[in-house]
PDB file of N, CA and C in Angstrom:
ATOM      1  N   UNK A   1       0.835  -1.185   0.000  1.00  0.00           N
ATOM      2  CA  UNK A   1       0.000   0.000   0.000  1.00  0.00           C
ATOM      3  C   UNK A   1       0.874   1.240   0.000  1.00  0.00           C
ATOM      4  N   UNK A   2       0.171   2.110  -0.551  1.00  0.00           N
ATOM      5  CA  UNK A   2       1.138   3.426  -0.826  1.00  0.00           C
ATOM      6  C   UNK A   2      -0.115   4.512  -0.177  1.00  0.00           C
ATOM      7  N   UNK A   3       0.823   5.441   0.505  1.00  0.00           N
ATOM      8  CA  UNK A   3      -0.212   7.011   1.013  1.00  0.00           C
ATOM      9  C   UNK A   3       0.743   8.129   0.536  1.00  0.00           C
ATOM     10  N   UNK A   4      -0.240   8.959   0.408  1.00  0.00           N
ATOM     11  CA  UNK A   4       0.440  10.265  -0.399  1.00  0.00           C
ATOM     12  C   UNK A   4      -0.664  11.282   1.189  1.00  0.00           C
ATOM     13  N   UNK A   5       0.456  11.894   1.974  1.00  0.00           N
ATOM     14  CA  UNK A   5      -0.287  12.868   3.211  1.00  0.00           C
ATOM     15  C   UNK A   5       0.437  14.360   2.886  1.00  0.00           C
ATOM     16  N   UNK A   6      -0.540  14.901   2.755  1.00  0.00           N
ATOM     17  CA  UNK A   6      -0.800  16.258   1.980  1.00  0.00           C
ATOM     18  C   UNK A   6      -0.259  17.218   4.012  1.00  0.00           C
ATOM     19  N   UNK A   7      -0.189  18.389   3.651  1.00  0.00           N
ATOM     20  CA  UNK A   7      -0.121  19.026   5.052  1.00  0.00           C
ATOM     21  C   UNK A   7       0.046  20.606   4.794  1.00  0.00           C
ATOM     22  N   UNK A   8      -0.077  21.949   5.446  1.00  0.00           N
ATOM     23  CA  UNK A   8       0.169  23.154   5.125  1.00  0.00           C
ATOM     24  C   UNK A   8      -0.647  23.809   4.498  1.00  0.00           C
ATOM     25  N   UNK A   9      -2.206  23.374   4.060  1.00  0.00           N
ATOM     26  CA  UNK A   9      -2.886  24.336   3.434  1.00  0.00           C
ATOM     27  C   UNK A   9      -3.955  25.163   4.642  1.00  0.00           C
ATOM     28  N   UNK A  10      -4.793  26.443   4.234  1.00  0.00           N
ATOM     29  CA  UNK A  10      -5.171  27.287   5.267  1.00  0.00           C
ATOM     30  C   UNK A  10      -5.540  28.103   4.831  1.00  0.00           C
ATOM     31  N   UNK A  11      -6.259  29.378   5.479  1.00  0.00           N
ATOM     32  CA  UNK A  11      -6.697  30.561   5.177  1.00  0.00           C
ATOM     33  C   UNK A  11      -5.521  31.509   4.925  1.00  0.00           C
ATOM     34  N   UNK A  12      -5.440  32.562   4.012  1.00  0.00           N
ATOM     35  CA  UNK A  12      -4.171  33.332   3.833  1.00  0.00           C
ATOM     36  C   UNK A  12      -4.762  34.442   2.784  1.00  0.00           C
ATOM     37  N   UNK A  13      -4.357  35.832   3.484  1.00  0.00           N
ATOM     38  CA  UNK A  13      -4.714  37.193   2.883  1.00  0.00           C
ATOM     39  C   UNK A  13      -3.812  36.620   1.295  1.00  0.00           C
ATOM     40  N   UNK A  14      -4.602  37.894   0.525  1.00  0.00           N
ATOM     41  CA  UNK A  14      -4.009  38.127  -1.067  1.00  0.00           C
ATOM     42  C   UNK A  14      -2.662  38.403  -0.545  1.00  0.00           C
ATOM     43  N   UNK A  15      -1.694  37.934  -1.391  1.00  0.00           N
ATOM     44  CA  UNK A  15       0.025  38.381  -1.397  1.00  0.00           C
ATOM     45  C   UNK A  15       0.524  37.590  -0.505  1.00  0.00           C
ATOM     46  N   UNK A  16      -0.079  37.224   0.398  1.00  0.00           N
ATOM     47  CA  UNK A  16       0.394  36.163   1.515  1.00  0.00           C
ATOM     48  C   UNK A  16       1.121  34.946   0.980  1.00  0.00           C
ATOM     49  N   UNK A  17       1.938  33.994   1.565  1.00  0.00           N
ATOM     50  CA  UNK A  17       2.360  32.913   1.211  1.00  0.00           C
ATOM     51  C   UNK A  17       2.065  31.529   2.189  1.00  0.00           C
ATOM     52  N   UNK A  18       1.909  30.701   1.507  1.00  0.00           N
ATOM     53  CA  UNK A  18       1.832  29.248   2.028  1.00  0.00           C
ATOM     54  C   UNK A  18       2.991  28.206   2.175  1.00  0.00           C
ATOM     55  N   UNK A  19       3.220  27.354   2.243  1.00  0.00           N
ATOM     56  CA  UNK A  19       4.120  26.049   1.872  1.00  0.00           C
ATOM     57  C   UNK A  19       3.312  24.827   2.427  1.00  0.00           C
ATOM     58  N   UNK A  20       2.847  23.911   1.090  1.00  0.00           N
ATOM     59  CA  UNK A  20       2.308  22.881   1.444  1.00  0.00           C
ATOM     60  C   UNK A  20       3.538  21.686   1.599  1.00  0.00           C
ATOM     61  N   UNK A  21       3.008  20.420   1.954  1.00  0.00           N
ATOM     62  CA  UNK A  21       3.977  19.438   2.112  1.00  0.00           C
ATOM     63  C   UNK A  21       3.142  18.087   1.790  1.00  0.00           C
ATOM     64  N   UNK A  22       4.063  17.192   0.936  1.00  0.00           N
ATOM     65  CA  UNK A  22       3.697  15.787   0.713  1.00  0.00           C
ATOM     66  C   UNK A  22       4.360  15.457   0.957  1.00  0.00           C
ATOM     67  N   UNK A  23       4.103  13.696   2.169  1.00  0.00           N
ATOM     68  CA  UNK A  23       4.576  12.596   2.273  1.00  0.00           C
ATOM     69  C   UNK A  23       4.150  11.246   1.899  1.00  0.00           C
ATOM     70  N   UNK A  24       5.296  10.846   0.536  1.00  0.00           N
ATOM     71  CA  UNK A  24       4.855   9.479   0.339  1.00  0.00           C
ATOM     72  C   UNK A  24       5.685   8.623   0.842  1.00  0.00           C
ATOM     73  N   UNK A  25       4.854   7.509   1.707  1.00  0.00           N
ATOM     74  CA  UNK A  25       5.161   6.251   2.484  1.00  0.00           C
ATOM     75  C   UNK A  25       4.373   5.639   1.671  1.00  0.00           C
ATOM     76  N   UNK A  26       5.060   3.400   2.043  1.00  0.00           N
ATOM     77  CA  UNK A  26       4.707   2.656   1.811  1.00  0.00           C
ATOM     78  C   UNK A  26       5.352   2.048   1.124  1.00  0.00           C
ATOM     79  N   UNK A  27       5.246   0.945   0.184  1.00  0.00           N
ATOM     80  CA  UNK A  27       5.907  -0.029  -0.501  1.00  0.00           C
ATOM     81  C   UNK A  27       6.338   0.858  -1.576  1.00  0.00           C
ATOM     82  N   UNK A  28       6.910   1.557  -1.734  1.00  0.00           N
ATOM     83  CA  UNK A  28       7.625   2.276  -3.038  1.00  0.00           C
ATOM     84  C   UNK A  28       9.127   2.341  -3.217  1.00  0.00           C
ATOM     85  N   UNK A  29       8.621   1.612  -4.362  1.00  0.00           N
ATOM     86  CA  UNK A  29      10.689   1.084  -5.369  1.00  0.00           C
ATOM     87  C   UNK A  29      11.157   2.818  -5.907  1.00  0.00           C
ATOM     88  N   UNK A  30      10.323   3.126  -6.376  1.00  0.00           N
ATOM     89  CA  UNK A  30      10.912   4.109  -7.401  1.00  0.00           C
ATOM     90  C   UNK A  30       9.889   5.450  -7.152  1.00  0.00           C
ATOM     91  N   UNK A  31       9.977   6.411  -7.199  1.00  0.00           N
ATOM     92  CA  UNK A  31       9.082   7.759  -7.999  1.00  0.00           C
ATOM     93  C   UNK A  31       9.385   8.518  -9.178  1.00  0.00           C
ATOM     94  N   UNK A  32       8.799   8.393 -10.149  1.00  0.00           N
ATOM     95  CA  UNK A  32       9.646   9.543 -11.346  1.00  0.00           C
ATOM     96  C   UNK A  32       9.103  10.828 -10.921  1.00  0.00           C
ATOM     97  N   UNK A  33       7.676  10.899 -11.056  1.00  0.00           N
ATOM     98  CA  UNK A  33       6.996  12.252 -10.854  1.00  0.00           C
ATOM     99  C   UNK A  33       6.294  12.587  -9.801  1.00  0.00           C
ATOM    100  N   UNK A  34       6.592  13.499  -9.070  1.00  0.00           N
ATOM    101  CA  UNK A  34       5.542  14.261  -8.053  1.00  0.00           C
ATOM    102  C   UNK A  34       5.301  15.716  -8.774  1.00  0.00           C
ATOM    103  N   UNK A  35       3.767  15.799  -7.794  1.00  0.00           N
ATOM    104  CA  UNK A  35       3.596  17.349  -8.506  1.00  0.00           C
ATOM    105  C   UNK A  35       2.349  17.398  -7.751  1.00  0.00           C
ATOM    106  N   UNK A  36       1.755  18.642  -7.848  1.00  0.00           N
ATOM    107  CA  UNK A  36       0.672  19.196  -7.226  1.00  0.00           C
ATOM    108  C   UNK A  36      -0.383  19.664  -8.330  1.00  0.00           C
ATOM    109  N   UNK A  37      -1.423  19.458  -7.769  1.00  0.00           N
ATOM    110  CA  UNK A  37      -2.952  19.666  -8.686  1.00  0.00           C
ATOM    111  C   UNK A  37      -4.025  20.448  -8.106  1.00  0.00           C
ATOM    112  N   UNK A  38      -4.801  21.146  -8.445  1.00  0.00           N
ATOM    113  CA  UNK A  38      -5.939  21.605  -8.014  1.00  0.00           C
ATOM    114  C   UNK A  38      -7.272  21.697  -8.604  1.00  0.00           C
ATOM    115  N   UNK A  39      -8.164  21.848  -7.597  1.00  0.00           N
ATOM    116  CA  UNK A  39      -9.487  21.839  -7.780  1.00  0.00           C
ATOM    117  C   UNK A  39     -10.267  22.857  -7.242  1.00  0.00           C
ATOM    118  N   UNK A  40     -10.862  23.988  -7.968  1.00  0.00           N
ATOM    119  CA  UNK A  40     -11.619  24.793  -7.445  1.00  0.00           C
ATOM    120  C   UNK A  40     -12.970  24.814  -7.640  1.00  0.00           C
ATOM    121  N   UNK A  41     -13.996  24.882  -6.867  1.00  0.00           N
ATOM    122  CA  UNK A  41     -15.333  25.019  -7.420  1.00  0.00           C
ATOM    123  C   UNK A  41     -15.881  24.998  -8.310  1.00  0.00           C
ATOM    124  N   UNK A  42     -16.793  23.986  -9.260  1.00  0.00           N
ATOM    125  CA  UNK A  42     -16.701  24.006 -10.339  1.00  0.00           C
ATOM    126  C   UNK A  42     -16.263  24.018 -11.335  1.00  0.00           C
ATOM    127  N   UNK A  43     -14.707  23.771 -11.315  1.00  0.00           N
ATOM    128  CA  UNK A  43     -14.014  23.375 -12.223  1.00  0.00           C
ATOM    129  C   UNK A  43     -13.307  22.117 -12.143  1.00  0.00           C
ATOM    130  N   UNK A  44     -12.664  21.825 -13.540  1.00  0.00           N
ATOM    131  CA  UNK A  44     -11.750  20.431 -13.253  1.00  0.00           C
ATOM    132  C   UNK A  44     -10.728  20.964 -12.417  1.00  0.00           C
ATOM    133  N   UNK A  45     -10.148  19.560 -12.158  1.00  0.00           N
ATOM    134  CA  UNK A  45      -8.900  19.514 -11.294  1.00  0.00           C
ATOM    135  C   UNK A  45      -7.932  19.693 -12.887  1.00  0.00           C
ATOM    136  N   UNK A  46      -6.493  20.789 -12.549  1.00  0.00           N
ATOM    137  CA  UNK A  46      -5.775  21.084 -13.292  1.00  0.00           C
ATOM    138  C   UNK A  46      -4.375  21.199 -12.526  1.00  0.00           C
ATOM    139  N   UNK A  47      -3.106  20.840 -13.619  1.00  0.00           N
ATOM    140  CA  UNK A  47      -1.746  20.509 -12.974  1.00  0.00           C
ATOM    141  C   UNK A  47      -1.116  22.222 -12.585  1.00  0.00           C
ATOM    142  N   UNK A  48      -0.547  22.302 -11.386  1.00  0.00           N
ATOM    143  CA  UNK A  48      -0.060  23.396 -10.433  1.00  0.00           C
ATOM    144  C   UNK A  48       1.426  23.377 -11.228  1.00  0.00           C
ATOM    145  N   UNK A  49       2.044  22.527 -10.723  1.00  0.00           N
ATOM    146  CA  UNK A  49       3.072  22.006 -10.840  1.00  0.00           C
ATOM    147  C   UNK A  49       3.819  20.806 -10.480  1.00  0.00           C
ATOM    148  N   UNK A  50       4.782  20.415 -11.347  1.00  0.00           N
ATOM    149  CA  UNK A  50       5.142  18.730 -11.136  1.00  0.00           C
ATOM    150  C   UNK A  50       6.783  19.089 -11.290  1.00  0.00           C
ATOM    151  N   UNK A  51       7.423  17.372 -10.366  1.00  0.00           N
ATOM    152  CA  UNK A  51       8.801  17.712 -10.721  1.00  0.00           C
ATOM    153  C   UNK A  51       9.154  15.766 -10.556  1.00  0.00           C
ATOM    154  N   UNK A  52      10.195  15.851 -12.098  1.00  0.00           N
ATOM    155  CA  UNK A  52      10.749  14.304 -12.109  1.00  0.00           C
ATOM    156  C   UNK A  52      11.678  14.293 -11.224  1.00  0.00           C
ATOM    157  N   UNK A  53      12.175  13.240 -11.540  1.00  0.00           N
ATOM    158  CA  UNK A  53      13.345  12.726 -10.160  1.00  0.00           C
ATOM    159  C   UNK A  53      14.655  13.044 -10.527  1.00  0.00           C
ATOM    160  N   UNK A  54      14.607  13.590 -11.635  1.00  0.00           N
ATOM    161  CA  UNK A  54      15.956  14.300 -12.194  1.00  0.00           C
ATOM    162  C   UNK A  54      15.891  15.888 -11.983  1.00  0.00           C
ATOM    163  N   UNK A  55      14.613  16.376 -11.368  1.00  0.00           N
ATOM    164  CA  UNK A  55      14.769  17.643 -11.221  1.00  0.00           C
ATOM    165  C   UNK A  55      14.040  18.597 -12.120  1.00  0.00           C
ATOM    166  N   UNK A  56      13.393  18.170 -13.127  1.00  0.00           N
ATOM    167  CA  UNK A  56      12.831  18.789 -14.200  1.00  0.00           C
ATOM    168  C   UNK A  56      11.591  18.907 -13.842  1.00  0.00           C
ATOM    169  N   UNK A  57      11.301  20.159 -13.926  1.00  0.00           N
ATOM    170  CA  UNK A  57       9.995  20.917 -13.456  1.00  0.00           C
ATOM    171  C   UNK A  57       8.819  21.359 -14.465  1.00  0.00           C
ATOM    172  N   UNK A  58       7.707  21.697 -14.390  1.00  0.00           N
ATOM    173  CA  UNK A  58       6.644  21.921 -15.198  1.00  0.00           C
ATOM    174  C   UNK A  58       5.878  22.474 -14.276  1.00  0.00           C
ATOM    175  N   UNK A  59       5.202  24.107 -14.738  1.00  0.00           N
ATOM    176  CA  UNK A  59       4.219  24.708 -14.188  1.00  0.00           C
ATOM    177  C   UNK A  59       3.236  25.087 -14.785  1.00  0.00           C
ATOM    178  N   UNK A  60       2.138  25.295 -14.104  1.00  0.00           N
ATOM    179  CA  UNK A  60       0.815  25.912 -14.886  1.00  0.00           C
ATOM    180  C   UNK A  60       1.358  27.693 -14.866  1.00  0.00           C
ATOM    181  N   UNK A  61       0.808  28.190 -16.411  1.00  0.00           N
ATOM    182  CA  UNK A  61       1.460  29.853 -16.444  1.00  0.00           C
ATOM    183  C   UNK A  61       0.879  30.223 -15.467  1.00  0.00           C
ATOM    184  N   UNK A  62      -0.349  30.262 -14.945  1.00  0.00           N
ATOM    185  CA  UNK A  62      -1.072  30.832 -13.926  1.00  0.00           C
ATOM    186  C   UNK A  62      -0.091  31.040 -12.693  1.00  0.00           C
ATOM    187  N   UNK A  63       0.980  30.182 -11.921  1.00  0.00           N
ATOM    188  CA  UNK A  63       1.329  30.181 -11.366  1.00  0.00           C
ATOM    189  C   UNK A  63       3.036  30.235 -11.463  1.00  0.00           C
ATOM    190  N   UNK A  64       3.600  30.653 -12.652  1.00  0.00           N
ATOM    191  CA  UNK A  64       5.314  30.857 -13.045  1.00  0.00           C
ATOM    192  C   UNK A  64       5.262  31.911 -12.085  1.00  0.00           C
ATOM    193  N   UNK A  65       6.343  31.626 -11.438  1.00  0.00           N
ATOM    194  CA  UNK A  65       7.079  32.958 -10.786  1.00  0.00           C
ATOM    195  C   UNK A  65       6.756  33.260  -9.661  1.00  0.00           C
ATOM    196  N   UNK A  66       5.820  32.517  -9.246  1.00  0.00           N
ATOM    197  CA  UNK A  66       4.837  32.403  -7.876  1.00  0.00           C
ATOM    198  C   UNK A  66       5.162  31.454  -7.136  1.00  0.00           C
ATOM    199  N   UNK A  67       4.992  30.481  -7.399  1.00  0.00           N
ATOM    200  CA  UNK A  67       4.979  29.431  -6.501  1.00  0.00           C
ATOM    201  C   UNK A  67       6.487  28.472  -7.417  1.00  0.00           C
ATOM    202  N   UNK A  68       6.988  27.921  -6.269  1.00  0.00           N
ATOM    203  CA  UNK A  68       7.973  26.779  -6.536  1.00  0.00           C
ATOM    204  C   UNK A  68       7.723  25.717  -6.017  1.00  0.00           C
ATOM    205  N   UNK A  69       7.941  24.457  -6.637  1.00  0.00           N
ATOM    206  CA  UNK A  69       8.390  23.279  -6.170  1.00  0.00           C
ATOM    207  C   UNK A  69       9.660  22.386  -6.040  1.00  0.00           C
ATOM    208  N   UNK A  70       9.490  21.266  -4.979  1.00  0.00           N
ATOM    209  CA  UNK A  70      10.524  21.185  -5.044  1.00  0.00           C
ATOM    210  C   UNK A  70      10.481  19.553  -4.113  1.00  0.00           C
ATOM    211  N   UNK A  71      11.737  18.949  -4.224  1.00  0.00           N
ATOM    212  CA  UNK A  71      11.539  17.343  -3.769  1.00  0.00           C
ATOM    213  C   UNK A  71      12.712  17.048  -3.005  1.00  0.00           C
ATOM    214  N   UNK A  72      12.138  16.309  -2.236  1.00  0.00           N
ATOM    215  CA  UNK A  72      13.427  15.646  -1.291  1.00  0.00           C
ATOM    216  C   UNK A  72      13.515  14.292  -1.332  1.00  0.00           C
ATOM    217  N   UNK A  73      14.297  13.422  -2.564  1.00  0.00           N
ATOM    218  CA  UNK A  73      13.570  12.024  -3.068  1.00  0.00           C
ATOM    219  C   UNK A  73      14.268  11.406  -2.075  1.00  0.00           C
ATOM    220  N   UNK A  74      15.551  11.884  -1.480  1.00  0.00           N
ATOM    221  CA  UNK A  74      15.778  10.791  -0.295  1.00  0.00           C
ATOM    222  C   UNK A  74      14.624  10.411   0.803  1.00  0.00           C
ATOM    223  N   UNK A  75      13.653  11.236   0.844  1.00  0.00           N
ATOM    224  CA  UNK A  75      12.647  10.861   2.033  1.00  0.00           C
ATOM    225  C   UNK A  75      11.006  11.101   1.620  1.00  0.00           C
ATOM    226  N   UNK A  76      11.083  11.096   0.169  1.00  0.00           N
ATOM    227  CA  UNK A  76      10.338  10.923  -0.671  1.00  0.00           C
ATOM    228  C   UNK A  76       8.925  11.444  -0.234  1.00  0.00           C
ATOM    229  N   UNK A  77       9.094  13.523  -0.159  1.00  0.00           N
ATOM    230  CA  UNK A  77       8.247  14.267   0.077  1.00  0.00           C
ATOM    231  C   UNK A  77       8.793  15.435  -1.074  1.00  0.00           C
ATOM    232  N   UNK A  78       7.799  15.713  -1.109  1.00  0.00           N
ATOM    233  CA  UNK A  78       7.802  16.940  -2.426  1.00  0.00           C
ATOM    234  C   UNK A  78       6.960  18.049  -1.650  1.00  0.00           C
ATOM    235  N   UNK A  79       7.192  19.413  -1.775  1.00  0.00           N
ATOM    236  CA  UNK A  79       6.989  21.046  -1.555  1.00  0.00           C
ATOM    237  C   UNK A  79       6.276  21.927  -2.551  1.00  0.00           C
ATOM    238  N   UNK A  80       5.846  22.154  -2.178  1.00  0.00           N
ATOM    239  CA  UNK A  80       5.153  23.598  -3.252  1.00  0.00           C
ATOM    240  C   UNK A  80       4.875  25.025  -2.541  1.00  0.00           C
ATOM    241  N   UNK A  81       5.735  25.421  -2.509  1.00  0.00           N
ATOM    242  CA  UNK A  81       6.353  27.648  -2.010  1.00  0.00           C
ATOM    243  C   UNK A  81       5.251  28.114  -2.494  1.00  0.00           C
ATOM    244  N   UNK A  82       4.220  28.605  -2.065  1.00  0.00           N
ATOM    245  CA  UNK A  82       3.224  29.387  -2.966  1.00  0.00           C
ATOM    246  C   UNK A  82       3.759  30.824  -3.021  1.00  0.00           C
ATOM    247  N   UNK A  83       4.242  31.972  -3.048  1.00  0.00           N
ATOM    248  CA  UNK A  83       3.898  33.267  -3.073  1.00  0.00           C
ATOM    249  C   UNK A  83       2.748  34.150  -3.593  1.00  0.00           C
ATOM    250  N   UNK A  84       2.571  35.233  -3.040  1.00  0.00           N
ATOM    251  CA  UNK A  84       1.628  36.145  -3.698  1.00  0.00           C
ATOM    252  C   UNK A  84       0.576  35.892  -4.251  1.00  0.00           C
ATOM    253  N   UNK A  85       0.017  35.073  -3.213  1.00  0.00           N
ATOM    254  CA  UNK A  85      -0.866  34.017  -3.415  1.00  0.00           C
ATOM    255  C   UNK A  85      -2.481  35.031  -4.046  1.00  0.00           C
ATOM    256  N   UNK A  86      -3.163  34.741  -4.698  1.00  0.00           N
ATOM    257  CA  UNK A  86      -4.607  35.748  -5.337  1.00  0.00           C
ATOM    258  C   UNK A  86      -5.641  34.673  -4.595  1.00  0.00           C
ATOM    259  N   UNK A  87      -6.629  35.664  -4.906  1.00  0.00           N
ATOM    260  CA  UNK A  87      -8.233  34.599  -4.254  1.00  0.00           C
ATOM    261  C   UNK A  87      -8.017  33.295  -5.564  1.00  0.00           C
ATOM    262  N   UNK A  88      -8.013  33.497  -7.044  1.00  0.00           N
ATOM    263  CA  UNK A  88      -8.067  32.614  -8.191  1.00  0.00           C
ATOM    264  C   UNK A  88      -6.901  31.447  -6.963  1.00  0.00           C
ATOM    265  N   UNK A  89      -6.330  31.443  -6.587  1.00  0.00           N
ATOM    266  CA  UNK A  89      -5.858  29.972  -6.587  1.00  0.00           C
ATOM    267  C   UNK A  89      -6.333  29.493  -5.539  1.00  0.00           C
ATOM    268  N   UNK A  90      -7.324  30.133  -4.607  1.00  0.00           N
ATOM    269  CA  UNK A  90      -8.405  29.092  -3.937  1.00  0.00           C
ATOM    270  C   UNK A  90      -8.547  27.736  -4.659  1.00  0.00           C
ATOM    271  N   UNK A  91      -8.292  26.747  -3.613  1.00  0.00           N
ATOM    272  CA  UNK A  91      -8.790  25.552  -4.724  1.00  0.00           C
ATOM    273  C   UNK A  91      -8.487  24.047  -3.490  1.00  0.00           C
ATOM    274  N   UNK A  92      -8.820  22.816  -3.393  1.00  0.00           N
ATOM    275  CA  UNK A  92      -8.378  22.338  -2.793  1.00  0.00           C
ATOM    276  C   UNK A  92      -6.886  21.338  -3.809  1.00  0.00           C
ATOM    277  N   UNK A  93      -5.943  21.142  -2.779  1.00  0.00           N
ATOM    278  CA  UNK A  93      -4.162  20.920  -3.762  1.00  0.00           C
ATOM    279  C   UNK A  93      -4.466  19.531  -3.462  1.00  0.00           C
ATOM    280  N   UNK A  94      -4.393  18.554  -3.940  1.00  0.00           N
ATOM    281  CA  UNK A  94      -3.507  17.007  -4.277  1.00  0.00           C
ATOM    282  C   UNK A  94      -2.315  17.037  -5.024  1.00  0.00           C
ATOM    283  N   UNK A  95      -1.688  16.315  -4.161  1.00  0.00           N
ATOM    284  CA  UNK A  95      -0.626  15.373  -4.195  1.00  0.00           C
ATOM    285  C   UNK A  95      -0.913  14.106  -5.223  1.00  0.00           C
ATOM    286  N   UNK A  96       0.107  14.358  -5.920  1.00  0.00           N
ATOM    287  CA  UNK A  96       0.251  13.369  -6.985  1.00  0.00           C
ATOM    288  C   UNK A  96       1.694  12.600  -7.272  1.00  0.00           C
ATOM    289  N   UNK A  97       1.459  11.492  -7.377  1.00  0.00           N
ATOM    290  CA  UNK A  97       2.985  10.666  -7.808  1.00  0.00           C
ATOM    291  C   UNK A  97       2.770   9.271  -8.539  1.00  0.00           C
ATOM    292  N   UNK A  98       3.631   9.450  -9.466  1.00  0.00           N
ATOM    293  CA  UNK A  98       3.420   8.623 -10.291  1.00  0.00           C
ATOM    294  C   UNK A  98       4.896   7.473  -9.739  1.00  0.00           C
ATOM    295  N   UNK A  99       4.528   5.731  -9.751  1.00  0.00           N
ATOM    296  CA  UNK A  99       5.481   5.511  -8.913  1.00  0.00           C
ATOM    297  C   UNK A  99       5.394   4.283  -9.521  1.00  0.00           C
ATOM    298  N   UNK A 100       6.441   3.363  -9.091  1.00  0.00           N
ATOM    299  CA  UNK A 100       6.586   1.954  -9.391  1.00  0.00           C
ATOM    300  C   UNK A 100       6.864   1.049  -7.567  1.00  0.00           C
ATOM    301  N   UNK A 101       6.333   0.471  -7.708  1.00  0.00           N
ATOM    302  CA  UNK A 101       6.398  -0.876  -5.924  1.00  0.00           C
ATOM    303  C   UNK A 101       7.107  -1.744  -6.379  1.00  0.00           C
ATOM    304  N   UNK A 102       7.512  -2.032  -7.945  1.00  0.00           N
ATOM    305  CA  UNK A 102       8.856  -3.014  -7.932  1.00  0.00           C
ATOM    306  C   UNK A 102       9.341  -2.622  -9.249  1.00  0.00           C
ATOM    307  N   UNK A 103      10.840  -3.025  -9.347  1.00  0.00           N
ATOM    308  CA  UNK A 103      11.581  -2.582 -10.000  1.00  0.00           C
ATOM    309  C   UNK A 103      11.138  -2.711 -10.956  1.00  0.00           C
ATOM    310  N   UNK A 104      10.365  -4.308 -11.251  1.00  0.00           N
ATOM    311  CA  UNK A 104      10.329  -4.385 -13.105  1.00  0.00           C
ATOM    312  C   UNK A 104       8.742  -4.450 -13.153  1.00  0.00           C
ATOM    313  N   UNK A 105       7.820  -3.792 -12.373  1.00  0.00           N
ATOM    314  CA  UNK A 105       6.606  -3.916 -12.829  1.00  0.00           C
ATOM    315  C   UNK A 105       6.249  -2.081 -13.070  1.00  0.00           C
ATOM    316  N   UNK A 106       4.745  -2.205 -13.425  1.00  0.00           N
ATOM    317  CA  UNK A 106       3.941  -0.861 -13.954  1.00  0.00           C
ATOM    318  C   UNK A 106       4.218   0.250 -13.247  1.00  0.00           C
ATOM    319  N   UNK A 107       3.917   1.437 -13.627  1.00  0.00           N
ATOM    320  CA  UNK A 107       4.213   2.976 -13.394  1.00  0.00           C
ATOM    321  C   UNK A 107       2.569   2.810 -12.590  1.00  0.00           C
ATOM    322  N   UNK A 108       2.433   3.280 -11.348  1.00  0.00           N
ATOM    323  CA  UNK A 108       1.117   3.581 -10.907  1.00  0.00           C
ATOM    324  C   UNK A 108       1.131   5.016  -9.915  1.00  0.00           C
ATOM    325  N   UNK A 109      -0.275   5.780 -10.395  1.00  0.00           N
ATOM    326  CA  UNK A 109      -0.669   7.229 -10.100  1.00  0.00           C
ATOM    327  C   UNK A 109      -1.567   7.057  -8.843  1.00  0.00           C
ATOM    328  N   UNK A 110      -0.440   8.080  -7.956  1.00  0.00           N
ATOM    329  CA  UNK A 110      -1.451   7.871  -6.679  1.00  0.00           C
ATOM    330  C   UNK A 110      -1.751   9.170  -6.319  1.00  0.00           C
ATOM    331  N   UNK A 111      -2.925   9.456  -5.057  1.00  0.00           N
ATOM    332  CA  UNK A 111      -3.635  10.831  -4.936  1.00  0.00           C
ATOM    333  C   UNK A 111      -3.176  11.342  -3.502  1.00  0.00           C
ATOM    334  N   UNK A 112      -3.094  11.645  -2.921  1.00  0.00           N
ATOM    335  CA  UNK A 112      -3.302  12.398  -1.567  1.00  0.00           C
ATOM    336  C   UNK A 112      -4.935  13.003  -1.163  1.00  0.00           C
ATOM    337  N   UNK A 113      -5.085  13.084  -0.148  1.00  0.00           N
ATOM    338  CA  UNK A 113      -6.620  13.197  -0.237  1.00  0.00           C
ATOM    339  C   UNK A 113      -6.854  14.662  -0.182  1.00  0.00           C
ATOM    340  N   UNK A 114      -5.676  15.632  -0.609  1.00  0.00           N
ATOM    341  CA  UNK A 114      -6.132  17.227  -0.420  1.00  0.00           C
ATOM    342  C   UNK A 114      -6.282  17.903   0.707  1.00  0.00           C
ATOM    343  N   UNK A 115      -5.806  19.077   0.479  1.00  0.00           N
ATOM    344  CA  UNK A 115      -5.823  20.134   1.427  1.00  0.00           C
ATOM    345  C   UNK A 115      -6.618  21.439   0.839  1.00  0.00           C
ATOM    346  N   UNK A 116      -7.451  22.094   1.316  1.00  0.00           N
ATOM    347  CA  UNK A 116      -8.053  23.075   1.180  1.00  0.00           C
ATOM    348  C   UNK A 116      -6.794  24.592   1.445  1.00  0.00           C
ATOM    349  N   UNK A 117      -6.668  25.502   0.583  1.00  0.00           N
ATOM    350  CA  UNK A 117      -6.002  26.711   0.719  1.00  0.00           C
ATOM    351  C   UNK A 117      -7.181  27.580   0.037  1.00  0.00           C
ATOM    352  N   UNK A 118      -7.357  28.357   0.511  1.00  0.00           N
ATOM    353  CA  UNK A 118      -8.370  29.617   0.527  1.00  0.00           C
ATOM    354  C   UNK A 118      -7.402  30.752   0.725  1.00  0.00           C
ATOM    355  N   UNK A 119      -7.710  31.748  -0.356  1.00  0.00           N
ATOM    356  CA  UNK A 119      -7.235  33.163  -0.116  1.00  0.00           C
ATOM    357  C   UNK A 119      -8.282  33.914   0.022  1.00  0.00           C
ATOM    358  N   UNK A 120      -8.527  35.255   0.742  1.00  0.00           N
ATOM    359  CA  UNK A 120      -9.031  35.807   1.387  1.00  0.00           C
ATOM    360  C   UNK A 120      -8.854  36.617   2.030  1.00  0.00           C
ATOM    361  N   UNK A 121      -9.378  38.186   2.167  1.00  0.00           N
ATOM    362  CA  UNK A 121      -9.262  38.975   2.971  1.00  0.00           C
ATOM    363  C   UNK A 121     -10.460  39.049   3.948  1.00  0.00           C
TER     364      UNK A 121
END
């Protein structure tokens, strides 16, 4: 079994900053990708930002220059720095990782169950 535990989301004025945190435990051989996702009211869930295990990053434009991510694969938790945070990125964040439980079997996508971040004055 694999868990993906989300942590750090909250109420926070416009411009304010956050730092969320994922921890994945459990039977896991490998991770290529972690990254963060969101979901706001009525909309789909859409990618924040993701990072492989080599370091290579991908962001939504909405959020360049704002927020960073970032991974610590020795203890296999990944970060996301929000800055200057707007009401638009209200949304609840999952944790995402795409992973392998043995060396020579399938790539499998796991969730975190989300954290709510609300901006707000």
């Amino acid at each position: 079994q694999v868990q993906l535990v989300e942590s750090g989301g909250g109420l926070v004025q416009p411009g304010g900053s956050l730092r969320l945190s994922c921890a994945a435990s459990g039977s896991i051989f490998s991770i290529n990708i972690m990254g963060w996702y969101r979901q706001a009211p009525g909309k789909q869930r859409e990618l924040v930002a993701a990072q492989t295990s080599g370091g290579t990053t991908n962001y939504a434009d909405s959020v360049k220059g704002r927020f960073t991510i970032s991974r610590d694969n020795a203890k296999n938790f990944v970060y996301l720095q929000m800055n200057s945070l707007k009401p638009e990125d209200t949304a609840v964040y999952y944790c995402n990782a795409e992973l392998k439980t043995t060396g020579w079997g399938p790539t499998f996508r796991y969730w975190g169950q989300g954290t709510q971040v609300t901006v707000s004055s």
